[in-house]
N, C-alpha and C. Protein backbone atom coordinates (compact mmCIF):
# COMPACT_ATOMS: atom_id res chain seq x y z
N UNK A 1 -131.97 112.09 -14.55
CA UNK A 1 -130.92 112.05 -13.54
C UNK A 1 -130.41 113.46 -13.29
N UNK A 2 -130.11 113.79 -12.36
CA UNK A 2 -129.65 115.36 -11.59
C UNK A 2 -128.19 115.25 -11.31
N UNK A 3 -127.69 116.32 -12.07
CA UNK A 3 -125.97 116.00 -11.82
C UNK A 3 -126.35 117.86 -11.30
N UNK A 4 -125.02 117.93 -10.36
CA UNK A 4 -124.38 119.29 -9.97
C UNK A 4 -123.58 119.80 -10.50
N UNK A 5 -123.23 121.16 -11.24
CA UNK A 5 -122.20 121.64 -11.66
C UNK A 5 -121.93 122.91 -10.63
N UNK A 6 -120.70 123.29 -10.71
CA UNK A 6 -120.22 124.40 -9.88
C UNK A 6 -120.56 125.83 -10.98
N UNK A 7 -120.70 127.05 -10.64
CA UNK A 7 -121.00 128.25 -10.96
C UNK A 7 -120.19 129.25 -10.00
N UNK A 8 -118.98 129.60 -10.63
CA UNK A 8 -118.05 130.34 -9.72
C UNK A 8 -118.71 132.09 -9.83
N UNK A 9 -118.56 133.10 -9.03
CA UNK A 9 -118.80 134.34 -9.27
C UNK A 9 -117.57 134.70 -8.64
N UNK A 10 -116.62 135.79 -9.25
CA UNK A 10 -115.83 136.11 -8.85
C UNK A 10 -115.54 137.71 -8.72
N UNK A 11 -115.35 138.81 -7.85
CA UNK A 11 -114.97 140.21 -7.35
C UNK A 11 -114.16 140.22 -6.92
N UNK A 12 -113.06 141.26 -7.33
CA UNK A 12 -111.63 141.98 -6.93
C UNK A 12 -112.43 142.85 -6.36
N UNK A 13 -112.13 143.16 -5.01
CA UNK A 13 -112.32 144.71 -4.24
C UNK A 13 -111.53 145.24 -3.46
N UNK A 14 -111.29 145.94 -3.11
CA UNK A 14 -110.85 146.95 -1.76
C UNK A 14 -110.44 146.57 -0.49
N UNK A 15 -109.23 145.66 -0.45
CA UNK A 15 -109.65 144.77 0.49
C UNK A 15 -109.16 146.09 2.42
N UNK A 16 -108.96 146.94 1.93
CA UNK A 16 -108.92 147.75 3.21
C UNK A 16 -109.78 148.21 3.12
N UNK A 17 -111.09 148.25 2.46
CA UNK A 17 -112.45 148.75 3.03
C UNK A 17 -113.74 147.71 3.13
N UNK A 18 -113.13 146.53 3.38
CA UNK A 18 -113.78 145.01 3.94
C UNK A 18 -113.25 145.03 5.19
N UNK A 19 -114.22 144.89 6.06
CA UNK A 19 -113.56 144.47 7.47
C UNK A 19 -114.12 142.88 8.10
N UNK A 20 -113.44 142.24 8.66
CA UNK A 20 -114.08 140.51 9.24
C UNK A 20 -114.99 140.93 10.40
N UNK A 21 -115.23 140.07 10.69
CA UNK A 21 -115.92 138.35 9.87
C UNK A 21 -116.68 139.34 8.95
N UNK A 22 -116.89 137.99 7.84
CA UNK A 22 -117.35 138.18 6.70
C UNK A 22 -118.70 137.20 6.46
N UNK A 23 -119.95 137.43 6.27
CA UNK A 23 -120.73 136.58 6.38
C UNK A 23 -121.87 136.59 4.89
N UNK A 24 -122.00 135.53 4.96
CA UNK A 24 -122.96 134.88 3.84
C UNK A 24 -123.82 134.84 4.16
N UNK A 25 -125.21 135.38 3.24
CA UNK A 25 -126.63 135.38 4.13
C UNK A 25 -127.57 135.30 2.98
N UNK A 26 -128.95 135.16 3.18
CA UNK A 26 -129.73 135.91 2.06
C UNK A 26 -130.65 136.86 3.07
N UNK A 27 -131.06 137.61 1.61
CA UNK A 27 -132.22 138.62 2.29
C UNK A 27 -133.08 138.78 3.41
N UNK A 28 -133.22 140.23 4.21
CA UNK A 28 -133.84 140.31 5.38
C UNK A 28 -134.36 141.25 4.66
N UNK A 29 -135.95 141.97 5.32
CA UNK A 29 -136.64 142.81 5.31
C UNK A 29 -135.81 143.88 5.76
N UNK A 30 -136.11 145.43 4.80
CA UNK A 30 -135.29 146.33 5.15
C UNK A 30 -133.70 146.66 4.45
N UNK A 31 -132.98 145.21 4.06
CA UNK A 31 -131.89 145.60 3.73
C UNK A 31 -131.71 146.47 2.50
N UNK A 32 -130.12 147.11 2.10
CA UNK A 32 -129.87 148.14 1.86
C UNK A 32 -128.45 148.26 1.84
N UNK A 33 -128.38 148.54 0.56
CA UNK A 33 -126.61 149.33 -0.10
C UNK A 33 -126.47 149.70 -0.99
N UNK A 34 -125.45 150.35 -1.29
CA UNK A 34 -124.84 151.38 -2.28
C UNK A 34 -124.40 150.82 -3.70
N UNK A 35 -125.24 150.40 -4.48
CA UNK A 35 -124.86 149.78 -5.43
C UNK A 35 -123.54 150.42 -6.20
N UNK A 36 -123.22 150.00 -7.03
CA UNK A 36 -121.65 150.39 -7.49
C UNK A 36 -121.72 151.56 -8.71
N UNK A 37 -121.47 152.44 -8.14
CA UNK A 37 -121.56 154.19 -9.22
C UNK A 37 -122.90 155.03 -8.22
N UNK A 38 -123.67 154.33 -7.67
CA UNK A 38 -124.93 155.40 -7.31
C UNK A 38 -123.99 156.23 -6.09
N UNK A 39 -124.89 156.98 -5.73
CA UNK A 39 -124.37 158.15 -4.60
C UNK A 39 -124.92 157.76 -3.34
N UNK A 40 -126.12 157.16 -3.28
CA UNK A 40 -126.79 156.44 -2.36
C UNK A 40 -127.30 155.15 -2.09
N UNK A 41 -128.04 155.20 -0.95
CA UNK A 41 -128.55 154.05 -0.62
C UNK A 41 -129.61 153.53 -1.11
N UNK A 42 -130.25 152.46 -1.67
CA UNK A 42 -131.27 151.35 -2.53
C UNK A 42 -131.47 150.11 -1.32
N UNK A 43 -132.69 150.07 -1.16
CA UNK A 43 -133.05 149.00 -1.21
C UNK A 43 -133.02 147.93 -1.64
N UNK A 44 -132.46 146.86 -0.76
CA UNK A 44 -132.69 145.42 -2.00
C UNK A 44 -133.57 145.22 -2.62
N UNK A 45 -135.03 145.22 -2.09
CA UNK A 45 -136.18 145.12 -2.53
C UNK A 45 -135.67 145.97 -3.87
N UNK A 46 -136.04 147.30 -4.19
CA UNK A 46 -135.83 148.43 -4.86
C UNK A 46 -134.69 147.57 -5.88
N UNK A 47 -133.31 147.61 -5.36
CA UNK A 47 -132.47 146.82 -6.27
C UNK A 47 -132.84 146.05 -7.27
N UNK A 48 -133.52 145.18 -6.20
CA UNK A 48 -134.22 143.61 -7.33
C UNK A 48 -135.73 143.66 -8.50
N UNK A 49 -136.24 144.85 -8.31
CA UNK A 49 -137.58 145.73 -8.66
C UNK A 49 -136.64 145.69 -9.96
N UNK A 50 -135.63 146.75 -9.90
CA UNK A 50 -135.44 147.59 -10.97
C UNK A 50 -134.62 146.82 -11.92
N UNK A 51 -134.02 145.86 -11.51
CA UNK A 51 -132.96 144.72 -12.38
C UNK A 51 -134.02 143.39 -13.05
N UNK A 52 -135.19 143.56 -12.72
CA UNK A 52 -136.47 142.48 -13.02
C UNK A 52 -136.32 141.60 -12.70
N UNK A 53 -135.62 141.15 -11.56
CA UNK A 53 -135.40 139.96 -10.50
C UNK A 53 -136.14 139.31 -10.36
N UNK A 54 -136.67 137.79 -10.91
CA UNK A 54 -138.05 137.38 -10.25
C UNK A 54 -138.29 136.99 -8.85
N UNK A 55 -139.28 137.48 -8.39
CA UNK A 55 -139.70 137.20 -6.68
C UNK A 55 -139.15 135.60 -6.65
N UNK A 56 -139.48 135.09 -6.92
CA UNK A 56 -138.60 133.38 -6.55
C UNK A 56 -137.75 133.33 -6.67
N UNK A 57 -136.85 133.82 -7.12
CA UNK A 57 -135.44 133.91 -7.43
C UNK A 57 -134.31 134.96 -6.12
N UNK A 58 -135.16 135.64 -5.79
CA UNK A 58 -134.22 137.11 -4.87
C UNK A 58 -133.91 136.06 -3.32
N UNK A 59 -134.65 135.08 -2.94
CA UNK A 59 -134.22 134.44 -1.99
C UNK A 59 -133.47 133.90 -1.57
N UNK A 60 -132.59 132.98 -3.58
CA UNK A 60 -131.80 132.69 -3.20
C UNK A 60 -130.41 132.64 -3.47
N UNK A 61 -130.87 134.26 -3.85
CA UNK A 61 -129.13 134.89 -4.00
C UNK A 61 -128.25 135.45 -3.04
N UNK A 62 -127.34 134.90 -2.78
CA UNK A 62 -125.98 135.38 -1.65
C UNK A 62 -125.93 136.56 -1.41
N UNK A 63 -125.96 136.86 -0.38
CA UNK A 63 -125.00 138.21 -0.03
C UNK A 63 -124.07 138.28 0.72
N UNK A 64 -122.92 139.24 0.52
CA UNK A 64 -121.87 139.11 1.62
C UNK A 64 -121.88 140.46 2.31
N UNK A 65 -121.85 140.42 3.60
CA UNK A 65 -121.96 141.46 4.49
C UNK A 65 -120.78 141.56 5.25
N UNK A 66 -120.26 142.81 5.90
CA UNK A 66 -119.30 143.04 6.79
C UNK A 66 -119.90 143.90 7.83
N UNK A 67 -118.77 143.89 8.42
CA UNK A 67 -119.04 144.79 10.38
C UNK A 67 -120.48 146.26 9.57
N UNK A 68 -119.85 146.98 8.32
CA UNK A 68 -120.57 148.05 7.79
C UNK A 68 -121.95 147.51 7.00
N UNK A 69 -122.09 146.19 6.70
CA UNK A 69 -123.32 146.26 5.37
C UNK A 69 -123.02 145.31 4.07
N UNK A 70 -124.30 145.05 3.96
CA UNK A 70 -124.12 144.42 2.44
C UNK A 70 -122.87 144.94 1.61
N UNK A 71 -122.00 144.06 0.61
CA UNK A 71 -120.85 144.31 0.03
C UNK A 71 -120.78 143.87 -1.70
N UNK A 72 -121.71 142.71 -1.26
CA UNK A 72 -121.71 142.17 -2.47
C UNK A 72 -122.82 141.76 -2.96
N UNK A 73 -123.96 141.81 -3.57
CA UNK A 73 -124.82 140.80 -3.88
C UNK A 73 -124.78 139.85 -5.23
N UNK A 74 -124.44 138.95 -4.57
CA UNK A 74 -123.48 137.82 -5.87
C UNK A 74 -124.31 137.81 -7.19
N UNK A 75 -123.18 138.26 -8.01
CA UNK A 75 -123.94 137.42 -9.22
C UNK A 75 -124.62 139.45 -9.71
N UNK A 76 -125.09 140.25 -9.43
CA UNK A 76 -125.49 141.71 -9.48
C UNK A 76 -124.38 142.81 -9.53
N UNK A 77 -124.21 142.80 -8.26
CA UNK A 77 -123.01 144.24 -8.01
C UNK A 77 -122.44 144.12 -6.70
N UNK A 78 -121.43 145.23 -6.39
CA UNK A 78 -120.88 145.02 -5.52
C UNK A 78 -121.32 146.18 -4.77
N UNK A 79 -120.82 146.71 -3.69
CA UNK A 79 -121.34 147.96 -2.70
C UNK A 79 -120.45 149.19 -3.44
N UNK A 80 -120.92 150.28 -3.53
CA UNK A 80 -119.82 151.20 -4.28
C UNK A 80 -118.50 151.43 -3.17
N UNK A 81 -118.22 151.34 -1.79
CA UNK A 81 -117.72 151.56 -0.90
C UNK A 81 -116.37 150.21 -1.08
N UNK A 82 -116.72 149.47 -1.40
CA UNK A 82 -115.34 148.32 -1.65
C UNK A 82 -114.94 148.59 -3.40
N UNK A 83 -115.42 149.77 -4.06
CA UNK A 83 -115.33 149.23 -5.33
C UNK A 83 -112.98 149.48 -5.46
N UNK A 84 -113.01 149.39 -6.46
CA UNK A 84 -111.10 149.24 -6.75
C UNK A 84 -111.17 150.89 -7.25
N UNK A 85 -109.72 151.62 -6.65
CA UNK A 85 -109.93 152.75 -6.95
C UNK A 85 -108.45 153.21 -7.28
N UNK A 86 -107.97 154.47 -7.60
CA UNK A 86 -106.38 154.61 -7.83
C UNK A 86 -105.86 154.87 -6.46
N UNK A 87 -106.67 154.80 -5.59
CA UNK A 87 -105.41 154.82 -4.17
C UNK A 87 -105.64 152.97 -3.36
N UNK A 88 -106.44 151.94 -3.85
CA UNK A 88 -106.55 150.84 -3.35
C UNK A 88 -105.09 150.10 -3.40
N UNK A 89 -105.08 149.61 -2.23
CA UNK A 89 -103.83 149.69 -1.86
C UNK A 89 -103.45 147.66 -1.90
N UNK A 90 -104.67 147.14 -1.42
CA UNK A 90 -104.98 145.51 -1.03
C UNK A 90 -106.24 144.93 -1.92
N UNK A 91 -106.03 144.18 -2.69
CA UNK A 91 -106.61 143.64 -3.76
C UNK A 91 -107.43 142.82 -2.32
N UNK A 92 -108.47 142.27 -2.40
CA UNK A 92 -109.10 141.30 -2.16
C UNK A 92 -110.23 140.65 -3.29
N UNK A 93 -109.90 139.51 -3.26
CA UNK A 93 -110.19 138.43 -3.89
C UNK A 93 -111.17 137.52 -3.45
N UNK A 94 -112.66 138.06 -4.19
CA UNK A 94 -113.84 137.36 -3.46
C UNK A 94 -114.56 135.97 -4.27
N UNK A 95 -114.70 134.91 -4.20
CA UNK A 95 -114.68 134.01 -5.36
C UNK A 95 -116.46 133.15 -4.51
N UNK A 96 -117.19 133.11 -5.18
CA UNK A 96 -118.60 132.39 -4.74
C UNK A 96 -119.02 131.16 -5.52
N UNK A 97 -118.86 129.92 -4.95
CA UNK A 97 -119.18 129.05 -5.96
C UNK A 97 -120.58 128.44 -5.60
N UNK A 98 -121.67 128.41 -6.33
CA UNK A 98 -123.03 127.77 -6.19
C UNK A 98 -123.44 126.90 -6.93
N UNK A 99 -124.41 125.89 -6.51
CA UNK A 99 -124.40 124.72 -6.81
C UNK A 99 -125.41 124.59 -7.98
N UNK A 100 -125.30 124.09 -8.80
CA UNK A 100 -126.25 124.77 -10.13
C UNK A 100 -127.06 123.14 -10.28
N UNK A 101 -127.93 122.52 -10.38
CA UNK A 101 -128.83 121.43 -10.80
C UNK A 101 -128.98 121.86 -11.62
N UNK A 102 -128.67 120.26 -12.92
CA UNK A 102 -129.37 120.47 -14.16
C UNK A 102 -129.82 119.29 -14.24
N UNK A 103 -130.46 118.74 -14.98
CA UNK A 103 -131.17 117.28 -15.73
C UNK A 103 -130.93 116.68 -16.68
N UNK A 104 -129.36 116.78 -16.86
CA UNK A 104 -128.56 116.29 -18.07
C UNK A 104 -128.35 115.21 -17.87
């Protein structure tokens, strides 16, 4: 029998360097952001390479994007550009809940 449990992921960020709409997506060819501490830009691909992501798995992890770019990739890191800093002024409060199947 297949029951659902919830799997919350939760990020405090920057909420004046999030701009709306805010959208939920998975992976496109090409995408790309600033993981949290690097100086530059990574590839998701590249991202998911180097964290040993299995190829069946990178499809169907969330991302949240704004007007600028990937922000979050749930469950990994956040974009270094929303990270919390000593002049963040607006907490935003990002909470992802996914649907987990088990066979309990």
């Amino acid at each position: 029998r297949e029951r659902s449990a919830t799997d919350a992921q939760i990020q405090y960020l920057d909420g004046d360097r999030i701009s709306v709409p805010i959208t939920v997506r998975y992976r496109r060819s090409g995408d790309c952001f600033r993981p949290l501490g690097m100086h530059g830009q990574k590839t998701l691909k590249k991202f998911f390479i180097d964290r040993k992501i299995p190829g069946d798995k990178r499809n169907r992890i969330p991302l949240l994007e704004d007007q600028h770019g990937i922000f979050w990739v749930v469950g990994y890191s956040i974009d270094d550009r929303v990270k919390l800093t000593d002049t963040t002024q607006k907490v935003f409060l990002c909470r992802v809940h996914q649907r987990v199947k088990s066979n309990a």
